[in-house]
Protein backbone atom coordinates (compact mmCIF):
# COMPACT_ATOMS: atom_id res chain seq x y z
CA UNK A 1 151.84 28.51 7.13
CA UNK A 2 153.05 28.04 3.65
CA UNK A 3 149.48 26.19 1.39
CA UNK A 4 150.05 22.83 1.08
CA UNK A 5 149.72 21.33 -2.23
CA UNK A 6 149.71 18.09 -3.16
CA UNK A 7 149.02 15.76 -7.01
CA UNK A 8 145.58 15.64 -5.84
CA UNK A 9 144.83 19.30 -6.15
CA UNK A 10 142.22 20.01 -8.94
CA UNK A 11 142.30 23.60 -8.63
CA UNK A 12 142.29 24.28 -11.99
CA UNK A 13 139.98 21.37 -13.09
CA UNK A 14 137.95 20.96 -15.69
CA UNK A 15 134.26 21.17 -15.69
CA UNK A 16 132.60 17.76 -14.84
CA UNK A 17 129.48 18.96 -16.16
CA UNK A 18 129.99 18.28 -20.01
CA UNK A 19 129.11 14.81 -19.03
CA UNK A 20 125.71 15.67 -16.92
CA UNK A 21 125.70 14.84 -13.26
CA UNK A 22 125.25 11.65 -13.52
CA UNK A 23 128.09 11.04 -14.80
CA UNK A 24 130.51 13.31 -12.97
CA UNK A 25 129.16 11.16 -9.53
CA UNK A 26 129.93 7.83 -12.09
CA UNK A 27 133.21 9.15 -12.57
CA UNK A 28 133.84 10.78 -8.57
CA UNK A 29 132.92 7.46 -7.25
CA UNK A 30 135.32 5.66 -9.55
CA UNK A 31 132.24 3.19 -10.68
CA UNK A 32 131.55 1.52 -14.23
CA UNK A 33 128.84 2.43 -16.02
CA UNK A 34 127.52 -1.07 -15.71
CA UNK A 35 127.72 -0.98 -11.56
CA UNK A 36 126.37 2.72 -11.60
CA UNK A 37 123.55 2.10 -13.68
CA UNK A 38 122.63 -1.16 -11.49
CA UNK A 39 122.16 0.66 -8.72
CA UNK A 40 120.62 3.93 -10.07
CA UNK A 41 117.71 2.22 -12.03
CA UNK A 42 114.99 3.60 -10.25
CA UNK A 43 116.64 7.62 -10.15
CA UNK A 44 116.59 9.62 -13.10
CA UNK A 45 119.59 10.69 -14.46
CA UNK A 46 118.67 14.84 -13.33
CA UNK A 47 118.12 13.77 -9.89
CA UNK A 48 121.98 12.55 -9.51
CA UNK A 49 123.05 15.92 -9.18
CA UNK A 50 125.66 15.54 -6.66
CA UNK A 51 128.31 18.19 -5.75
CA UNK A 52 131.04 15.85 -7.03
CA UNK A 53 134.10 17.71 -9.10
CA UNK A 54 135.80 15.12 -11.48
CA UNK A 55 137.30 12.00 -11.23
CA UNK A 56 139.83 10.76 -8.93
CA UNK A 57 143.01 9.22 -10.11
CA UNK A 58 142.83 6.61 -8.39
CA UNK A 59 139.03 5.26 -9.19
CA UNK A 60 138.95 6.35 -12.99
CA UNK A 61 139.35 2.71 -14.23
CA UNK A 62 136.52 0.14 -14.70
CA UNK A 63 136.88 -3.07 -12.42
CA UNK A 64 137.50 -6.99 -14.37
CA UNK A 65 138.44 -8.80 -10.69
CA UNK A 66 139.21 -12.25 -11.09
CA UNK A 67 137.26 -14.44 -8.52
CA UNK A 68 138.77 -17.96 -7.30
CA UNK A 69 136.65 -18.05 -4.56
CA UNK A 70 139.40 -18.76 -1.96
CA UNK A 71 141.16 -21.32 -3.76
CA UNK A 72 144.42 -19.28 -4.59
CA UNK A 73 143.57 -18.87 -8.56
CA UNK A 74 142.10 -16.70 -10.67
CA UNK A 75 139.98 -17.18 -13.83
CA UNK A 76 142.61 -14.49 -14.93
CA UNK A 77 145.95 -14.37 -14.48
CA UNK A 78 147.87 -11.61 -12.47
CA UNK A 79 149.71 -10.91 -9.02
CA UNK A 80 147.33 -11.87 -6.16
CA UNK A 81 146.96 -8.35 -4.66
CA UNK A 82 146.26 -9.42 -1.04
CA UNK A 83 148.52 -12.41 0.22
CA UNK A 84 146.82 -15.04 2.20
CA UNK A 85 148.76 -14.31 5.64
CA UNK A 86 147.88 -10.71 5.48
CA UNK A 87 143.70 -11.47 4.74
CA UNK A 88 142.22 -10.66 7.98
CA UNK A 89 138.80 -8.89 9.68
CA UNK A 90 138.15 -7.28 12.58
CA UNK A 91 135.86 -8.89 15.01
CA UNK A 92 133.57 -5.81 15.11
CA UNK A 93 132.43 -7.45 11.88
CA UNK A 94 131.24 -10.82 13.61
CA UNK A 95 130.56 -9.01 16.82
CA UNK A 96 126.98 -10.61 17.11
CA UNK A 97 128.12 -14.34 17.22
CA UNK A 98 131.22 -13.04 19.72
CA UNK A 99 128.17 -11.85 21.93
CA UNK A 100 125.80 -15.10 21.72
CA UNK A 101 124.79 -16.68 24.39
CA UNK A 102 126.56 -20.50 23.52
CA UNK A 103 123.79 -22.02 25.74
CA UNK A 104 121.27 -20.46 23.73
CA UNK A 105 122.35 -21.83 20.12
CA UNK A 106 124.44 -24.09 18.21
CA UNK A 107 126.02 -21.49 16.22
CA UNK A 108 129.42 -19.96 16.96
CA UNK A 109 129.79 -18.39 19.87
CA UNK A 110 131.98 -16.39 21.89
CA UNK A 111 135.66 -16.08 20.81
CA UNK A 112 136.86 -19.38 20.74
CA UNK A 113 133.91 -20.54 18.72
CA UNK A 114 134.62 -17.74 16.06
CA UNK A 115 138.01 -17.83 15.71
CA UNK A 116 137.53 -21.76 14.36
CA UNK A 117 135.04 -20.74 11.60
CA UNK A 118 137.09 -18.31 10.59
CA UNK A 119 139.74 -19.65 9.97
CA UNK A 120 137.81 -22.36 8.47
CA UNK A 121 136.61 -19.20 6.57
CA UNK A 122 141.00 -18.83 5.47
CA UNK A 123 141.61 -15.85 7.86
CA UNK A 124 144.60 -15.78 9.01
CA UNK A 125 144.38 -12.27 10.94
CA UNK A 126 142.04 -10.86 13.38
CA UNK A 127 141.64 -7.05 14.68
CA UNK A 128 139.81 -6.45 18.03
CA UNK A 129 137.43 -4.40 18.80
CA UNK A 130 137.73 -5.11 22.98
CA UNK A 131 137.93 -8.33 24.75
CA UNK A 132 134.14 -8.32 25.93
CA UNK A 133 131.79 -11.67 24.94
CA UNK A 134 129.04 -13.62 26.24
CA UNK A 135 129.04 -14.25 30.02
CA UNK A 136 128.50 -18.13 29.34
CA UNK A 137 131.47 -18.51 26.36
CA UNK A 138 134.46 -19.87 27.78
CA UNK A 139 136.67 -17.65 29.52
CA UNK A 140 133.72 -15.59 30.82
CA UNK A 141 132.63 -11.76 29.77
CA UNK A 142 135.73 -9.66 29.92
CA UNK A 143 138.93 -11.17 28.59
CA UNK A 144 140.28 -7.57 28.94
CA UNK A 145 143.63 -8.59 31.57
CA UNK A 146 146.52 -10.39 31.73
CA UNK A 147 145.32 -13.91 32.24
CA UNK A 148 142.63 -13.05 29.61
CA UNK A 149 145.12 -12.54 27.05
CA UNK A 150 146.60 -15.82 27.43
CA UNK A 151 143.47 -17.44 26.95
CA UNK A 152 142.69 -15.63 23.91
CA UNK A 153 146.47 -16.26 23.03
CA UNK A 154 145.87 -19.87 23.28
CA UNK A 155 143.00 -20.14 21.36
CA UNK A 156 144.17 -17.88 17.94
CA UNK A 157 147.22 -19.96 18.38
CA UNK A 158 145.20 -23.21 18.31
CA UNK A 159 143.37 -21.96 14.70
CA UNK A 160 146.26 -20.17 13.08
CA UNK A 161 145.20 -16.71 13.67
CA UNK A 162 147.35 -13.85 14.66
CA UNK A 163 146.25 -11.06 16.48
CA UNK A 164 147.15 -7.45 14.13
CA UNK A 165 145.58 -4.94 16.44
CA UNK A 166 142.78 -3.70 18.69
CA UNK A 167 140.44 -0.75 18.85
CA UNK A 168 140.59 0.36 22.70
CA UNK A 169 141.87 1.98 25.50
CA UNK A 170 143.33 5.31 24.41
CA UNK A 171 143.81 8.60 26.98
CA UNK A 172 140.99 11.49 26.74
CA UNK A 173 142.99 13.04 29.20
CA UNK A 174 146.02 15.52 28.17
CA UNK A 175 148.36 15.83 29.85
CA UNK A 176 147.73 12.49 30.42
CA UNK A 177 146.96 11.35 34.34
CA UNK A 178 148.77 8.53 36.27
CA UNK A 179 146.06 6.27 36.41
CA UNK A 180 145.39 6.83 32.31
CA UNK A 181 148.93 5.63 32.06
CA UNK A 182 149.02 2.49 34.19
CA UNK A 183 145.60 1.79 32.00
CA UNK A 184 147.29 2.24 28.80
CA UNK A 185 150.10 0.10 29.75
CA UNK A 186 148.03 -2.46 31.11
CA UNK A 187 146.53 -2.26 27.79
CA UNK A 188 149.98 -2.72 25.88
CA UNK A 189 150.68 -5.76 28.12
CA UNK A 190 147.46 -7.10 26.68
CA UNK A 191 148.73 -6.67 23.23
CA UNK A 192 152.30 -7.88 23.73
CA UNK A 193 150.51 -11.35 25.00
CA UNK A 194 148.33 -11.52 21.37
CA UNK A 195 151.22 -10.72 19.94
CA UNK A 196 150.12 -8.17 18.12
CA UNK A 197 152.41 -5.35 16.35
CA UNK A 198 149.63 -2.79 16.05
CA UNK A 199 147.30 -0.74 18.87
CA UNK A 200 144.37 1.12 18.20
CA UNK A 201 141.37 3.33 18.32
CA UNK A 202 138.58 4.14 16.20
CA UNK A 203 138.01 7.61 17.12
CA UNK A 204 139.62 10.82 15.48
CA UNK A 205 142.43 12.00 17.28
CA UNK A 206 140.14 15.09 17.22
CA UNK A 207 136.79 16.28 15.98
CA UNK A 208 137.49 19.66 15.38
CA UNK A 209 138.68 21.38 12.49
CA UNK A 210 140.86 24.01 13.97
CA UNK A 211 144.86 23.54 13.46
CA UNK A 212 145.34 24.10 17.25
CA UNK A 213 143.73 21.75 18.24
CA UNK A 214 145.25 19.37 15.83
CA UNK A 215 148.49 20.26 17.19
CA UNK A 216 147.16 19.75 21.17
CA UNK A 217 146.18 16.20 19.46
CA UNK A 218 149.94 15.50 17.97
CA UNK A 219 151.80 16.17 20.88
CA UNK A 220 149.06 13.61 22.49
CA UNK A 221 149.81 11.12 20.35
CA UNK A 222 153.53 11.55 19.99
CA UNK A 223 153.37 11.18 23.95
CA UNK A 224 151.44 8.15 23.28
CA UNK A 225 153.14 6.53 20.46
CA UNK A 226 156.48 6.92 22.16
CA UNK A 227 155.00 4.79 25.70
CA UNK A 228 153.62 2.31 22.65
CA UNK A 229 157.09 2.46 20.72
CA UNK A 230 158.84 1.11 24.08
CA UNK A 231 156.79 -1.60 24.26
CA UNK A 232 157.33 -2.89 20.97
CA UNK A 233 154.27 -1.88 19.83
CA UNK A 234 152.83 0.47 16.72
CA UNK A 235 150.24 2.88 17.43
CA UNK A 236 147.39 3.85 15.20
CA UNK A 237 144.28 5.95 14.87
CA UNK A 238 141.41 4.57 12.66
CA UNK A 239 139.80 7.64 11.04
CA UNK A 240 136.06 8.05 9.35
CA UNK A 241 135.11 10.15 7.07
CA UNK A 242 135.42 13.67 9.21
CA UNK A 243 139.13 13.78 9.51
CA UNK A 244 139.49 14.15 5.77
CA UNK A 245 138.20 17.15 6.08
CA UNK A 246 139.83 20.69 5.23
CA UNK A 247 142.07 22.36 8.13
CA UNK A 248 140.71 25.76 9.02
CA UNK A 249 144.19 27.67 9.58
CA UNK A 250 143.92 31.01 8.01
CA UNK A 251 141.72 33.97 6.72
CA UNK A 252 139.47 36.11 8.85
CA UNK A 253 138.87 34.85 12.33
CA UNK A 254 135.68 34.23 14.29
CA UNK A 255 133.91 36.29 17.01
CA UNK A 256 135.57 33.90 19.06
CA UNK A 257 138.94 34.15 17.57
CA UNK A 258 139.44 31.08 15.89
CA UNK A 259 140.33 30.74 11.88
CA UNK A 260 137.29 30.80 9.21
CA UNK A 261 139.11 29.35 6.24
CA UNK A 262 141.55 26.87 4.56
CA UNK A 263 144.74 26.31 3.53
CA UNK A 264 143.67 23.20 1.07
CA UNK A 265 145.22 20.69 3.71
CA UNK A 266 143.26 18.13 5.31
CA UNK A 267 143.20 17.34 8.93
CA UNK A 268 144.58 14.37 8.17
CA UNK A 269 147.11 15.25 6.10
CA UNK A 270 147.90 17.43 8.53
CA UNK A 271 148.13 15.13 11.31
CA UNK A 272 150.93 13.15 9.52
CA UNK A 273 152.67 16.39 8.81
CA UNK A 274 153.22 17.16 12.60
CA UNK A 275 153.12 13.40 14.37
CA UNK A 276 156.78 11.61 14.68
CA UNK A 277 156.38 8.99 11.83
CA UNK A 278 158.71 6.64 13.92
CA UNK A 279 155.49 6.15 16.80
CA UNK A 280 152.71 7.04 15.11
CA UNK A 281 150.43 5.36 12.59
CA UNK A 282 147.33 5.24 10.89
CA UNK A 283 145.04 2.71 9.47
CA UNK A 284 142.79 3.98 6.72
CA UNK A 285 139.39 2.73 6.57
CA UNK A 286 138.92 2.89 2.78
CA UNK A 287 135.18 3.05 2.25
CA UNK A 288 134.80 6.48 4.83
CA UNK A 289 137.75 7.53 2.61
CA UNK A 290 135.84 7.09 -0.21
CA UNK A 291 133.19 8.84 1.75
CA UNK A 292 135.48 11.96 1.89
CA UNK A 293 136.60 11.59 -1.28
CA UNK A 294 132.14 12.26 -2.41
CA UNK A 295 131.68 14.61 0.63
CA UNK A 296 135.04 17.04 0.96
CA UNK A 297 135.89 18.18 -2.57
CA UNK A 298 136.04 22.19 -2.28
CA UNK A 299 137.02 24.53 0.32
CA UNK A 300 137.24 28.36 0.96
CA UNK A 301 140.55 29.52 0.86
CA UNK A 302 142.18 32.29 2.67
CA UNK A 303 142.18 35.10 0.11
CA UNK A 304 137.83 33.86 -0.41
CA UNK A 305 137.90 32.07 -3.20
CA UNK A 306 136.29 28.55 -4.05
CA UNK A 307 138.68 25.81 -4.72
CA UNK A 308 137.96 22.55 -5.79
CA UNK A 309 140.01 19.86 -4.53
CA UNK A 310 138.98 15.80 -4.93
CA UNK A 311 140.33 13.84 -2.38
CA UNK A 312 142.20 10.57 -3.78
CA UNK A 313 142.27 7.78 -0.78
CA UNK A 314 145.33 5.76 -2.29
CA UNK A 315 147.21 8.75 -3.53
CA UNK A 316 147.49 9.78 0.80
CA UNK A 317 149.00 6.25 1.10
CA UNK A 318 151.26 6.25 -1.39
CA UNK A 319 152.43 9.61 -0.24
CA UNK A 320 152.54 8.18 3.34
CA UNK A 321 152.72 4.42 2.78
CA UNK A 322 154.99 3.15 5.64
CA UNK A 323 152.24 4.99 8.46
CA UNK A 324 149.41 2.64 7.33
CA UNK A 325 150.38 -0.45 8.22
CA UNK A 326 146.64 -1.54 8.56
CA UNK A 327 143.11 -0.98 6.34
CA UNK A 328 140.00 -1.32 6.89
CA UNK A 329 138.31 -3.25 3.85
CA UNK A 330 134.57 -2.15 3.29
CA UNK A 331 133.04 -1.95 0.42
CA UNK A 332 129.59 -0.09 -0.66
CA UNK A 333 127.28 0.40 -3.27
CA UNK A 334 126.03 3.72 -4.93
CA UNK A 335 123.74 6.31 -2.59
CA UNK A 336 122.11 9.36 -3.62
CA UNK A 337 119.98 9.75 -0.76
CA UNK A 338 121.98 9.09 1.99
CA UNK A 339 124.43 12.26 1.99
CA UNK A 340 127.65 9.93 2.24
CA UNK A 341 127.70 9.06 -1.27
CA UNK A 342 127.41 4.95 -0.54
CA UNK A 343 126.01 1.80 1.50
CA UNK A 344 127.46 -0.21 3.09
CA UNK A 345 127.66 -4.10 1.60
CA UNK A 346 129.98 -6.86 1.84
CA UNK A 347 133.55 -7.07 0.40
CA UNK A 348 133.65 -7.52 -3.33
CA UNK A 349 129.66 -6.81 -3.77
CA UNK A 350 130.11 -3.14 -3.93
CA UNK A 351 131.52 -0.45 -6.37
CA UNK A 352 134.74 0.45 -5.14
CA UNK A 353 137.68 -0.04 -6.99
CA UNK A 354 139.95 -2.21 -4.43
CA UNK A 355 141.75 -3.95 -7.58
CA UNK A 356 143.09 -0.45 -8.57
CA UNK A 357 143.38 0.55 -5.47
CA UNK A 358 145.61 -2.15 -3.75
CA UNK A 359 147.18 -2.19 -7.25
CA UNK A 360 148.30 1.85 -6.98
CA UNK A 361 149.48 1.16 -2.89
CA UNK A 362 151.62 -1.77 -3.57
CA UNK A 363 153.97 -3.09 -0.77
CA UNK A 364 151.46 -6.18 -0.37
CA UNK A 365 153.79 -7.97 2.32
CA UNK A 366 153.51 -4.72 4.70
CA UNK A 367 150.34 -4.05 4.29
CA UNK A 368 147.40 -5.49 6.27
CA UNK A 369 143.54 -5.18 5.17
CA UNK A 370 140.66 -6.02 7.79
CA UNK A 371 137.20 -6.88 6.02
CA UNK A 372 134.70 -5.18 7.75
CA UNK A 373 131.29 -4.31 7.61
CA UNK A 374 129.43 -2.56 10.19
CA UNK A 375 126.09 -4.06 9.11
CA UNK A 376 126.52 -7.70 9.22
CA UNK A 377 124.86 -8.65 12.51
CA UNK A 378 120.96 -9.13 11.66
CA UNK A 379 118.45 -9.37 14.14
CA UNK A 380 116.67 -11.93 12.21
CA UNK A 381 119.30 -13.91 10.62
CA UNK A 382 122.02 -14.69 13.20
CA UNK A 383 123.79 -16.91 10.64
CA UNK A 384 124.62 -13.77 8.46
CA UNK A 385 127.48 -12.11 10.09
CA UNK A 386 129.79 -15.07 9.64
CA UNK A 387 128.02 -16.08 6.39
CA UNK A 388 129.54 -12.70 4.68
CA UNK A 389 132.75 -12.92 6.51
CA UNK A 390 133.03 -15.95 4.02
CA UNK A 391 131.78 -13.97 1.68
CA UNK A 392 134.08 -11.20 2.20
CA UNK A 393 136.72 -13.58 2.00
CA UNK A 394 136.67 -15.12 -0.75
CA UNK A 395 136.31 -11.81 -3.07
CA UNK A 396 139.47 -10.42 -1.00
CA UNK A 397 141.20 -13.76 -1.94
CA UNK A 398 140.33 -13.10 -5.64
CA UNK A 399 142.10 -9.82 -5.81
CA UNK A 400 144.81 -9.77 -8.93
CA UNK A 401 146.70 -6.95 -10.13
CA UNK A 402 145.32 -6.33 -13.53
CA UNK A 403 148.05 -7.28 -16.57
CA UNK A 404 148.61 -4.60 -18.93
């Protein structure tokens, strides 16, 4: 196949080194020197020797974020980046209070009980992660059917919450079986009662790294996307880290036959390359994109060489903006030990660069970004899940596109 190149290539780079490695990671992470230095006091600056090769476009600029804490302005001025009908989180976030026993405490419980604090919270969107809660919250355990959905229906209607999508049912099976179709459909009914526009998954369409099987996946999700598309209904994969990855496609091949080396494309480019944009979507989860972006920065390319190539999360969507209808909004704070390049904290307490990011993606009425963090729940604070949803909240409220 012909390389694929792209303005994110940094083939020819320059060599990050002439500011030490601490600095090149400062710079690769698209931190401050204020935020890095916060959260590196305690490692000296040799020890930051990451594998990180320049900056990335899109995370070169220190953050100034104007907080209103949810009231609609800014100490600042500047174009809210984030409208208020398209704030939302998915309940993966808050999945500790959806799982409470209601009998057991007075805090919010089950689905009904959530949905009214957060909206209280000002969400006005909600993402699913299945319809499964306590056994004792209203409606019983599994909401997952028909009659289910009009419950749930009933009660997001009740707080002003809209339904965007759900992270569920999708085929392993290919060619797909008769009973995985009637279950995918059932599944599509379920989201035509929400009312959502969006359904989901948030697995790879693949974990390997061999074209082929990225092209078994497409045709999968073409199949898929087209059932979803007749239905009224978008269909997207939710991606970690892994699927930014480099393609193997080319050079010398295995004992088993298979492709040893790269083109330069990532799987996920990839993906979009050969999936019908008119059925299938994506929703990026920006913080394991920024995870790629620290992780996947050179490959081996078919003739043997090393090339260096720093992945830039909001350059993809601009490239690509109309297939990611929905982001994941996580934030993180510097790692060096932990191999992914961050932590994991709530929205707007972290180091990424969402001002320049949502700034760079534009089309603010299209797209929709989900808080979520995946360590909220606390076994010994069962207040602090929906406590940081506020949290998280409020600094997505603040957003403002910076005036120049």
């Amino acid at each position: 196949m012909t390389p694929f190149t792209d303005s994110s290539r940094t083939d020819a780079g320059t060599d990050p080194s002439a500011d030490g490695p601490g600095e090149s990671l400062r710079r690769a992470l698209g931190v401050n020197r204020r935020r890095f230095l916060s959260t590196c006091t305690a490692v000296a600056a040799g020890a930051v020797a990451a594998p990180v090769f320049g900056a990335s476009p899109a995370l070169a600029h220190d953050r100034d974020r104007d907080h209103d804490h949810g009231h609609g302005h800014g100490h600042g001025h500047g174009q809210i980046l984030v409208p208020a009908d398209k704030r939302g989180i998915i309940l993966y976030t808050v999945r500790d209070a959806t799982a409470r026993d209601p009998l057991a405490s007075d805090l919010p419980s089950g689905f009904r009980e959530v949905f009214k604090q957060l909206s209280r919270h000002g969400y006005r969107q909600v993402e699913f992660a299945g319809y499964n809660q306590h056994a004792n919250a209203p409606g019983g355990a599994s909401l997952e059917s028909v009659k289910g959905a009009r419950l749930l229906r009933s009660w997001l209607d009740d707080y002003g919450l809209r339904a965007q999508g759900n992270h569920g049912f999708i085929p392993s099976s290919w060619p797909l079986t008769q009973a995985d179709k009637d279950t995918f459909k059932k599944h599509l009914e379920i989201a035509n009662i929400l009312g959502m526009d969006h359904m989901g998954t948030g697995g790879d369409p693949t974990g390997s790294s061999y074209r082929a099987d990225w092209d078994v996946a497409a045709d999968k999700w073409n199949a898929l996307g087209a059932i979803a598309h007749r239905e009224g209904i978008k269909l997207y994969t939710h991606n970690h880290d892994s699927a930014y990855g480099f393609l193997l496609d080319g050079g010398p091949l295995d004992d088993q036959g298979r492709p040893t080396r790269s083109s330069g494309i990532r799987k996920l480019e990839y993906f979009l390359k050969v999936t019908d944009p008119r059925v299938v979507w994506l929703e990026m989860d920006i913080f394991w994109a920024h995870v790629a972006q620290y992780k996947f920065h050179e490959y081996t390319a078919h003739d043997g060489s090393t090339r260096k190539n720093v992945f830039d999360p909001a350059g993809l969507v601009v490239r690509n903006n109309r297939r990611y209808p929905l982001f994941h909004a996580k934030d993180g704070v510097v790692s060096t030990t932990n191999g992914m390049g961050y932590d994991m904290v709530p929205f707007g307490t972290g180091v990424i660069d969402y001002t320049t990011f949502f700034s760079r993606v534009g089309q603010r009425n299209y797209h929709n970004p989900m808080i979520e963090d995946d360590n909220s729940p606390s076994a010994t604070d069962p207040s602090q899940s929906l406590r940081e949803a506020k949290i998280s909240y409020d600094n997505l409220a603040a957003l403002r596109k910076r005036r120049h």
